[in-house]
C-alpha atoms as a PDB file:
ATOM      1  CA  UNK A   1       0.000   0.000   0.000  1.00  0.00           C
ATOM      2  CA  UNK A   2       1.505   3.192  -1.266  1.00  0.00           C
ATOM      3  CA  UNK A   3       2.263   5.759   1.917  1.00  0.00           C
ATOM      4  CA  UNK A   4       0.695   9.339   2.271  1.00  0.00           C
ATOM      5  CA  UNK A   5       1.426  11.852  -0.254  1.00  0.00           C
ATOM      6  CA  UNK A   6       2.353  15.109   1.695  1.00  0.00           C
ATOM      7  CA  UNK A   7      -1.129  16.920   0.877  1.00  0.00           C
ATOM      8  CA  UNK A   8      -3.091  13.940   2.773  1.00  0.00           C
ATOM      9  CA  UNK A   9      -0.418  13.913   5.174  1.00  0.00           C
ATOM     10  CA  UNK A  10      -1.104  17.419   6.080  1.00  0.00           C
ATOM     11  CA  UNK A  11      -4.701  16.771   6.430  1.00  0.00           C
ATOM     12  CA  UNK A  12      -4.338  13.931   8.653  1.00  0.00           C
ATOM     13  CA  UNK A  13      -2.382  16.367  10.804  1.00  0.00           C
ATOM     14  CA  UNK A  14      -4.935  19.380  10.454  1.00  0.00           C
ATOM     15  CA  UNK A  15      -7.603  16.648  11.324  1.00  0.00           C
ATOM     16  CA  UNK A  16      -5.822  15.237  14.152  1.00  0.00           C
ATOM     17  CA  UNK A  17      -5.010  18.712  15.768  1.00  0.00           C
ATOM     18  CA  UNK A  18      -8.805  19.649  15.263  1.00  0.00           C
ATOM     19  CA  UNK A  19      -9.318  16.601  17.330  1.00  0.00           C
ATOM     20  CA  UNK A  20      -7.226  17.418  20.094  1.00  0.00           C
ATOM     21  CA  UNK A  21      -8.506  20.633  20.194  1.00  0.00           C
ATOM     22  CA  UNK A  22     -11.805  19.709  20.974  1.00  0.00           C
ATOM     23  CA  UNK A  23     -10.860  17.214  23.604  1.00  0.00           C
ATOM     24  CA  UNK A  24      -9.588  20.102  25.149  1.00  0.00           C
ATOM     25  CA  UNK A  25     -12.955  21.452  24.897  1.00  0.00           C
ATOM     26  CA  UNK A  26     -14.385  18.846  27.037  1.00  0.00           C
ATOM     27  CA  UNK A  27     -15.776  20.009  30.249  1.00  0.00           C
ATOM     28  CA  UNK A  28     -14.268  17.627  31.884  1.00  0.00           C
ATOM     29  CA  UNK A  29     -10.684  18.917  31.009  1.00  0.00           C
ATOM     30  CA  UNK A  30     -11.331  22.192  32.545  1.00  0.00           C
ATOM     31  CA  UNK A  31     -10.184  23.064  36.177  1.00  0.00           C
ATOM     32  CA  UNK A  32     -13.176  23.438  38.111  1.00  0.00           C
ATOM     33  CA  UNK A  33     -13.756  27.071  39.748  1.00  0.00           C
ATOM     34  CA  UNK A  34     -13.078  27.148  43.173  1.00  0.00           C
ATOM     35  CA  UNK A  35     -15.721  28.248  45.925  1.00  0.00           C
ATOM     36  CA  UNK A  36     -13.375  31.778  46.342  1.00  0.00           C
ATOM     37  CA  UNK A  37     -13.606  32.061  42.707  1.00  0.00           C
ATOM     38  CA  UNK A  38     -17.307  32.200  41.844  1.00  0.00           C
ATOM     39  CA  UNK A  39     -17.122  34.419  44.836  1.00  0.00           C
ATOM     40  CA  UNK A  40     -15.495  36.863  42.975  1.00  0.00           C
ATOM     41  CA  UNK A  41     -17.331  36.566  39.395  1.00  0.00           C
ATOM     42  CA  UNK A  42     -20.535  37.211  41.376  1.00  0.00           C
ATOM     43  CA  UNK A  43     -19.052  40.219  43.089  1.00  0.00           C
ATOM     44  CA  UNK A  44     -17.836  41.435  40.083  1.00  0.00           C
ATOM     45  CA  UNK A  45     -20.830  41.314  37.933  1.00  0.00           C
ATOM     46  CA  UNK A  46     -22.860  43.156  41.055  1.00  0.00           C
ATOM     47  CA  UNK A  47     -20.291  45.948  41.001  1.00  0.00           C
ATOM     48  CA  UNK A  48     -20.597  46.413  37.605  1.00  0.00           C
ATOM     49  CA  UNK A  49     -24.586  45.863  37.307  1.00  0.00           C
ATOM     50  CA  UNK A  50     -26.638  45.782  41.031  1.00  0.00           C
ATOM     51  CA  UNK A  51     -29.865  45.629  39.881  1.00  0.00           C
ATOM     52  CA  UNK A  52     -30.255  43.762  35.907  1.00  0.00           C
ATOM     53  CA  UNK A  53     -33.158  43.468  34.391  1.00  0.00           C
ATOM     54  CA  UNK A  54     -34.534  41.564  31.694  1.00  0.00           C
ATOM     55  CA  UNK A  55     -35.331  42.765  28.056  1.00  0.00           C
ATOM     56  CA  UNK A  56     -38.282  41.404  27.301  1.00  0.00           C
ATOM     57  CA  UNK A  57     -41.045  44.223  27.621  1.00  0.00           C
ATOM     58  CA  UNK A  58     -43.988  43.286  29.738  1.00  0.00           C
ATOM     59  CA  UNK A  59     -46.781  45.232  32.230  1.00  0.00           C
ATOM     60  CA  UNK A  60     -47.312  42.418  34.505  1.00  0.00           C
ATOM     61  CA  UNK A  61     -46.738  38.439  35.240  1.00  0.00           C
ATOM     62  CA  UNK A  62     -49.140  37.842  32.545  1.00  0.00           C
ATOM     63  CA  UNK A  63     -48.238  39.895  29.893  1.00  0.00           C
ATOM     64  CA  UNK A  64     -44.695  38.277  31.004  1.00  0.00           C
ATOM     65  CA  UNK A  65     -45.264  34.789  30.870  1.00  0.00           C
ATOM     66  CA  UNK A  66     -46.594  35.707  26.848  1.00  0.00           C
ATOM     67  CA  UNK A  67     -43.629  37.608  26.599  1.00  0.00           C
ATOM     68  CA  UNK A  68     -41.672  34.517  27.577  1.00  0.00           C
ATOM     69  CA  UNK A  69     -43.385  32.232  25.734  1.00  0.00           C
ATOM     70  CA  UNK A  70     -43.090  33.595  22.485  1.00  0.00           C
ATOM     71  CA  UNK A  71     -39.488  34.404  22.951  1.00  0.00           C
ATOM     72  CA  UNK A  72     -38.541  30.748  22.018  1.00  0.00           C
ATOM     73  CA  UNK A  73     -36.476  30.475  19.190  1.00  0.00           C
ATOM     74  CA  UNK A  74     -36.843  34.312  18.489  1.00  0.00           C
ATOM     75  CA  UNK A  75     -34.880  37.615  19.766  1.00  0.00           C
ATOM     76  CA  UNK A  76     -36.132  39.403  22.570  1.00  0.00           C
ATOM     77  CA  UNK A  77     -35.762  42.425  20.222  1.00  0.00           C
ATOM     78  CA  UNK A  78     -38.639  40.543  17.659  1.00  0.00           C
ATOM     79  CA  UNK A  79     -40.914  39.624  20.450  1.00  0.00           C
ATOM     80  CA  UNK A  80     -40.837  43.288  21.903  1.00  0.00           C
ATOM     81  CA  UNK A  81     -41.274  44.747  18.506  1.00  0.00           C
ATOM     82  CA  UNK A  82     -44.651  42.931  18.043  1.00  0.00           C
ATOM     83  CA  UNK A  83     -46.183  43.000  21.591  1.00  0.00           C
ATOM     84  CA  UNK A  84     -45.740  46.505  21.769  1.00  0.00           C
ATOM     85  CA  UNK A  85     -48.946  46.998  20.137  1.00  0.00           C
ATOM     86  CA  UNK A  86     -50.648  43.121  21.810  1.00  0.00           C
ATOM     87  CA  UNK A  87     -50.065  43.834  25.387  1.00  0.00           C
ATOM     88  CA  UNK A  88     -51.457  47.509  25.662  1.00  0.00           C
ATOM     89  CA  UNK A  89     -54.860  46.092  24.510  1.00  0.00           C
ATOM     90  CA  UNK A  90     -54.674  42.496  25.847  1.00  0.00           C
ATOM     91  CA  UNK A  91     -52.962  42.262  29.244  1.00  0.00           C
ATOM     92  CA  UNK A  92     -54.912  39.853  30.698  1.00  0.00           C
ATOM     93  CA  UNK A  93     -56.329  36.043  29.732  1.00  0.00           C
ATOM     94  CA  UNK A  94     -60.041  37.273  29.355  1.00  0.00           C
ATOM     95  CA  UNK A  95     -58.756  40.478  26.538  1.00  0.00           C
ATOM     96  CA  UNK A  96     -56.362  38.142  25.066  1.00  0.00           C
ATOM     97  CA  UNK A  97     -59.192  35.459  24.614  1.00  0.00           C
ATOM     98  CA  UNK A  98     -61.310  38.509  23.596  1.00  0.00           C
ATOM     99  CA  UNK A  99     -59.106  39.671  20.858  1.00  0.00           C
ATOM    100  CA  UNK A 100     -59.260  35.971  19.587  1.00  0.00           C
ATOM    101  CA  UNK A 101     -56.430  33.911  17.730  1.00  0.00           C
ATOM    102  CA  UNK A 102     -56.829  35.367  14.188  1.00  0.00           C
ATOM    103  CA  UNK A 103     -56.255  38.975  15.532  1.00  0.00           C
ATOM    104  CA  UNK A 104     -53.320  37.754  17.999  1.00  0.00           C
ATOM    105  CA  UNK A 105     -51.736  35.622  15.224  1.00  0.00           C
ATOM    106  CA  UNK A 106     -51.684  38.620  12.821  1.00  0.00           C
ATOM    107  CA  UNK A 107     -50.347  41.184  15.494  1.00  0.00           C
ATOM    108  CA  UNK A 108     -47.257  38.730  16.286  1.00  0.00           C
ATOM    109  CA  UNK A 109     -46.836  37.255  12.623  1.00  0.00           C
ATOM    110  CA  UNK A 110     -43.167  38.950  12.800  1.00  0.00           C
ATOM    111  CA  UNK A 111     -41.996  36.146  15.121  1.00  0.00           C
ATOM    112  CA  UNK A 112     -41.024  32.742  13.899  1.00  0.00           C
ATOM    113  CA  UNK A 113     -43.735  30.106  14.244  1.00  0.00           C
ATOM    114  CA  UNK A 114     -46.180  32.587  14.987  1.00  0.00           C
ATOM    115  CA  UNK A 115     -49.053  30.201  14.315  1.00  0.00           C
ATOM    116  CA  UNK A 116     -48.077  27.888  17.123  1.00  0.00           C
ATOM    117  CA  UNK A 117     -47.481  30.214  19.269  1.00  0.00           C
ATOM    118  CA  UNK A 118     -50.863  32.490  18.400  1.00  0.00           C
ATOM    119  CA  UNK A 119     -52.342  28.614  19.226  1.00  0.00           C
ATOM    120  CA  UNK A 120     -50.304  27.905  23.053  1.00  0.00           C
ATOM    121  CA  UNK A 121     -51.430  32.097  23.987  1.00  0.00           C
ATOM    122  CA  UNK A 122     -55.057  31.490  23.449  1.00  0.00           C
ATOM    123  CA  UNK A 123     -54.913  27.898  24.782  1.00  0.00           C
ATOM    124  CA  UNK A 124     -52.800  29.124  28.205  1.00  0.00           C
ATOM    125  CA  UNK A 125     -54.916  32.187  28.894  1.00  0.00           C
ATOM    126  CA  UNK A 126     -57.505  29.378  28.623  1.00  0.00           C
ATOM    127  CA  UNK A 127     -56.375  27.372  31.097  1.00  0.00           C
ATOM    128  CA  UNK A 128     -55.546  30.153  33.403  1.00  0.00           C
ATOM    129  CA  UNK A 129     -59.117  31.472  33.352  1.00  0.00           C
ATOM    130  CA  UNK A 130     -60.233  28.076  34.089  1.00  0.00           C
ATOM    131  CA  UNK A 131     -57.820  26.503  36.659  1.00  0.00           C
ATOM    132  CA  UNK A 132     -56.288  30.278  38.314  1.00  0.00           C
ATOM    133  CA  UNK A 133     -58.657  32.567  38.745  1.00  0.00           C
ATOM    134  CA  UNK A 134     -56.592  34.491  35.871  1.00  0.00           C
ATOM    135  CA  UNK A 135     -53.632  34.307  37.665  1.00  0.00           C
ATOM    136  CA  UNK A 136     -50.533  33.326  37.119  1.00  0.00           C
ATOM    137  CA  UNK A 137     -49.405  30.308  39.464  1.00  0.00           C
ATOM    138  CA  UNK A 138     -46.144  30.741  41.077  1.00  0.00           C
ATOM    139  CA  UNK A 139     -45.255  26.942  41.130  1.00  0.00           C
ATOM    140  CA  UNK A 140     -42.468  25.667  38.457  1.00  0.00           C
ATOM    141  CA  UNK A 141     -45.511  22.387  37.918  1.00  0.00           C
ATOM    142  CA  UNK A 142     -47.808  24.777  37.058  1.00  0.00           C
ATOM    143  CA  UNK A 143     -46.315  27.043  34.860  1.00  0.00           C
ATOM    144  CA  UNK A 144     -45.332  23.676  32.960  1.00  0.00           C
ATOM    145  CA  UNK A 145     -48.645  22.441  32.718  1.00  0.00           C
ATOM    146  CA  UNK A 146     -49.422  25.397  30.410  1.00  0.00           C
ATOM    147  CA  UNK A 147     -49.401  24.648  26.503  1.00  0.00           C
ATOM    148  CA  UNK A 148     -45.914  26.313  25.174  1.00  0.00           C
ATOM    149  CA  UNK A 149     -44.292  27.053  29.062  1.00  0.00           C
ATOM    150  CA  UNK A 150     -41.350  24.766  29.491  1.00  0.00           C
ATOM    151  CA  UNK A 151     -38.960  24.775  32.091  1.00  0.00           C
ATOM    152  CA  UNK A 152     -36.923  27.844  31.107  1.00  0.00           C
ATOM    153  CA  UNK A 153     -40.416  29.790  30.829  1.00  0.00           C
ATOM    154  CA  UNK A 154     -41.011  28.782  33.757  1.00  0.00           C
ATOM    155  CA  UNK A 155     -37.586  29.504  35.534  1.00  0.00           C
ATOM    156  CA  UNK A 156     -37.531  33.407  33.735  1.00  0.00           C
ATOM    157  CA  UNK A 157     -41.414  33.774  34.782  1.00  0.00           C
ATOM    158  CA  UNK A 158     -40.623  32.896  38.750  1.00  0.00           C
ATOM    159  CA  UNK A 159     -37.021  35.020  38.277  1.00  0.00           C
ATOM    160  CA  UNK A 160     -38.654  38.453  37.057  1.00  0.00           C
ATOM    161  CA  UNK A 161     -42.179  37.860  38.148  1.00  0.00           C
ATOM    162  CA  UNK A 162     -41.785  36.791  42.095  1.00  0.00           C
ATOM    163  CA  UNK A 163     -38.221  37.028  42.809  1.00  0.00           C
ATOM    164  CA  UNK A 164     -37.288  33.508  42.622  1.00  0.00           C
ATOM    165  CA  UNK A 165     -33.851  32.787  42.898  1.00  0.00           C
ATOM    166  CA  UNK A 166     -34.361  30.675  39.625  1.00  0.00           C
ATOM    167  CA  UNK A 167     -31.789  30.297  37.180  1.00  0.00           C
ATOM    168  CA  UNK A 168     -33.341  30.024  33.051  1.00  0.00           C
ATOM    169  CA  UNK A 169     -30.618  28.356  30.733  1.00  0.00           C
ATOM    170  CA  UNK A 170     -31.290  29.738  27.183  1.00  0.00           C
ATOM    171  CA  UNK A 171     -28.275  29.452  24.529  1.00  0.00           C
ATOM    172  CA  UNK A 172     -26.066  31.919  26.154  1.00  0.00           C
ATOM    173  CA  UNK A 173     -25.788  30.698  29.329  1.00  0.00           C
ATOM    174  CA  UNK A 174     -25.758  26.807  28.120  1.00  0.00           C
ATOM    175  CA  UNK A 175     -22.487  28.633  25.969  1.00  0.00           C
ATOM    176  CA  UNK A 176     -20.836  30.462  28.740  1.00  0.00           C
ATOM    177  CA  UNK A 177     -21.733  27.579  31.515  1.00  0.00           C
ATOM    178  CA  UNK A 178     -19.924  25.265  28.893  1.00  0.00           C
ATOM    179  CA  UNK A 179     -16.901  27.745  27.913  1.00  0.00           C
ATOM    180  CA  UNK A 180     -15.873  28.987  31.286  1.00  0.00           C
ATOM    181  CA  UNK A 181     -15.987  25.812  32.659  1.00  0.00           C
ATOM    182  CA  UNK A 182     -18.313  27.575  35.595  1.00  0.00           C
ATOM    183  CA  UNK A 183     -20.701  24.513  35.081  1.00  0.00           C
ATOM    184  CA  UNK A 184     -20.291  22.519  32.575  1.00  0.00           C
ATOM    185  CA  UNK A 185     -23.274  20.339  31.333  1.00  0.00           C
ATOM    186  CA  UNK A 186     -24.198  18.185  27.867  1.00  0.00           C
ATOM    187  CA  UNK A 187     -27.562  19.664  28.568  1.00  0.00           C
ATOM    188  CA  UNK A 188     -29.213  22.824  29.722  1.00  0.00           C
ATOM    189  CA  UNK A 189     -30.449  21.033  32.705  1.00  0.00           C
ATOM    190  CA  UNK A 190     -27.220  20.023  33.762  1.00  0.00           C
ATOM    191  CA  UNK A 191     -25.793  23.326  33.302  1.00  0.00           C
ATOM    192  CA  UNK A 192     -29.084  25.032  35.569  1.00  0.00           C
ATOM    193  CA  UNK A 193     -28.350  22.235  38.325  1.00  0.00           C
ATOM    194  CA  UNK A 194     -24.204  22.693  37.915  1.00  0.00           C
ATOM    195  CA  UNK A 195     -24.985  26.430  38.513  1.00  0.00           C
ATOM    196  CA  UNK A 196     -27.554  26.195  41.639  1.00  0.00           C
ATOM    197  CA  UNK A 197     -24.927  23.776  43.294  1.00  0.00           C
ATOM    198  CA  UNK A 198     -21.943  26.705  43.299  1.00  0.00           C
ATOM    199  CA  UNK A 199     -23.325  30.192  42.994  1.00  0.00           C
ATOM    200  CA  UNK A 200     -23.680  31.517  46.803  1.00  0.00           C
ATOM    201  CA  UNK A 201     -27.144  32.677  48.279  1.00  0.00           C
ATOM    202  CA  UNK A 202     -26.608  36.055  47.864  1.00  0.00           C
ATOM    203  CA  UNK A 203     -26.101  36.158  44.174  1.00  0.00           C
ATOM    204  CA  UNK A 204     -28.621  33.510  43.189  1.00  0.00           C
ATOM    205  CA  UNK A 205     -31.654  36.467  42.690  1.00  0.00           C
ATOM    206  CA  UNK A 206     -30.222  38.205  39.953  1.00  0.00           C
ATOM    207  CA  UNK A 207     -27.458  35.653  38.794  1.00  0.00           C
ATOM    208  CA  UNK A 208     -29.682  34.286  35.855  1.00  0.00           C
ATOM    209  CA  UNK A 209     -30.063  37.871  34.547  1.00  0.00           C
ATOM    210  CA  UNK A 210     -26.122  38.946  34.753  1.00  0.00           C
ATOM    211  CA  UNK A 211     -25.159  35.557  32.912  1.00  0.00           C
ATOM    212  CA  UNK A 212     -27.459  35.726  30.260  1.00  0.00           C
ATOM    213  CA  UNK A 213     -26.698  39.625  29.492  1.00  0.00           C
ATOM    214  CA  UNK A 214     -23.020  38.359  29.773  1.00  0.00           C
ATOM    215  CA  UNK A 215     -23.488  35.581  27.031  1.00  0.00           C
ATOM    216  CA  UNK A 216     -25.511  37.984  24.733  1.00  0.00           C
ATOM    217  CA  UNK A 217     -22.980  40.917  24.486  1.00  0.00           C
ATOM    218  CA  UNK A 218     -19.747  39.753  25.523  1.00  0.00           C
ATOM    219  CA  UNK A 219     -19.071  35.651  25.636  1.00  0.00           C
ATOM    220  CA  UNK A 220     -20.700  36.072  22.069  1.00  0.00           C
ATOM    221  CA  UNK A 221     -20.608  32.781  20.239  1.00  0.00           C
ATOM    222  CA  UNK A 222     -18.412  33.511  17.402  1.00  0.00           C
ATOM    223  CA  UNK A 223     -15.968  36.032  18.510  1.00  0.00           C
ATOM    224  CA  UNK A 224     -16.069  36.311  22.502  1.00  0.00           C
ATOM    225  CA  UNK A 225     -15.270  39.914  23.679  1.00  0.00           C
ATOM    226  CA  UNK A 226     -12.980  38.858  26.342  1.00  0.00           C
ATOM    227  CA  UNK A 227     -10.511  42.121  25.600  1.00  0.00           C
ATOM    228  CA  UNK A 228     -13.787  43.331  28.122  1.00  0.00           C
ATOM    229  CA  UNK A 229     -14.916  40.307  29.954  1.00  0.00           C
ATOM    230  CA  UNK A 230     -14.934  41.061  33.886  1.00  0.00           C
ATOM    231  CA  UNK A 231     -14.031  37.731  34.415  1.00  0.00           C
ATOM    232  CA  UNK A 232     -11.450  36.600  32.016  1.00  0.00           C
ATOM    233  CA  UNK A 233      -8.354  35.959  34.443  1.00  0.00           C
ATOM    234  CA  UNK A 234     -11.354  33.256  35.813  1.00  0.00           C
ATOM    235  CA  UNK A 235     -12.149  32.074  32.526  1.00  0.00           C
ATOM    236  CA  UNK A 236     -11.045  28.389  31.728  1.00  0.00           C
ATOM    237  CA  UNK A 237     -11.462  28.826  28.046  1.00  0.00           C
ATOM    238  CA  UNK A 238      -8.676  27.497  26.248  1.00  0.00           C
ATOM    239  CA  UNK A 239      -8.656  29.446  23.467  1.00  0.00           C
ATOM    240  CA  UNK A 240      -9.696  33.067  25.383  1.00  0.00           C
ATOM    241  CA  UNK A 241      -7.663  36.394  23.781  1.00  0.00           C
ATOM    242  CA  UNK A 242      -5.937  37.015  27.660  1.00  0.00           C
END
């Protein structure tokens, strides 16, 4: 069998170094933070940010579990841009039932899978008429039981709505979790338990908002900002510009 010429030879290298590189990815090869450390990322993102909020526009735990809701697989940006004009005339389950799914479906139709969703607001303000006196429950079972409310609904509605010290994993923080090495996880579940188990009391309230807001604008996906991250001499990213 004839040997390698030097082009596949080279290839076989490039291929083996992208290999190794990505074992080096692995959360498991990354140092895990110490107790001091996540200590100091917390205190560092409060200096910088006491009180963070979230950017999805909403006028009250209704209005933000819709808000929520149709944020999946859109930009907070695209959902605010269309409920501007649903909320101020539907802010509770009997006006949004009122207004009735052909109206709601063309006033979000700017948001991907807009029929679905026009579907899971009528069917959840339904259901919330019907089994809490219009309310919205404060239990993670409940919010789940609602057509279109998963667990990171649910996590974001109990964060910003009643001061939950929940933690919602969306893409960012599944990215930075994973990246850092501050809890790394094959799944966003794993990441939301990794990060209950080390961040301290005191930081749990408003930790899901400063990691998220982190993730969005400066652990970006393609080109992390680290020449600005408050936390890059913590970072275990191998590849981070120090």
């Amino acid at each position: 069998m004839a040997g390698k010429t030097p082009v596949a030879s080279a290839r076989s290298k490039t291929a083996k170094s992208k290999a190794l590189k990505l074992k080096a990815l692995k959360p498991k090869s990354l140092k895990p933070w110490s107790a001091a450390e996540v200590v100091d990322a917390f205190s560092r993102f409060r200096e910088a940010n006491p009180e963070p909020k979230g950017e999805l526009e909403h006028l009250n735990p209704y209005t933000l579990l819709v808000a929520v809701a149709l944020s999946a697989q859109a930009t907070d940006v695209g959902v605010n841009k269309a409920t501007r004009n649903l909320f101020p005339i539907a802010d509770t389950p009997q006006k949004m039932i009122a207004l009735g799914e052909d109206r709601v479906r063309d006033m979000i139709k700017t948001i991907g899978l807009y029929r679905n969703k026009a579907k899971n607001v009528m069917a959840l303000s339904r259901l919330l008429i019907e089994h809490h006196d219009s309310e919205v429950p404060r239990s993670r079972e409940a919010l789940e039981a609602l057509p279109g409310v998963g667990r990171k609904t649910a996590n974001v509605v109990l964060n910003m709505a009643f001061g939950e010290p929940t933690i919602a994993v969306d893409t960012h923080l599944f990215r930075l979790g994973n990246r850092t090495g501050l809890a790394p996880g094959k799944t966003p579940l794993e990441v939301e338990l990794g990060l209950e188990r080390i961040i301290p009391a005191e930081f749990k309230r408003h930790a899901h908002h400063w990691l998220i807001l982190h993730g969005r604008y400066i652990c970006i996906a393609r080109k992390p900002r680290c020449d600005v991250c408050l936390i890059n001499d913590l970072c275990r990213w191998p590849e981070k510009a120090v």
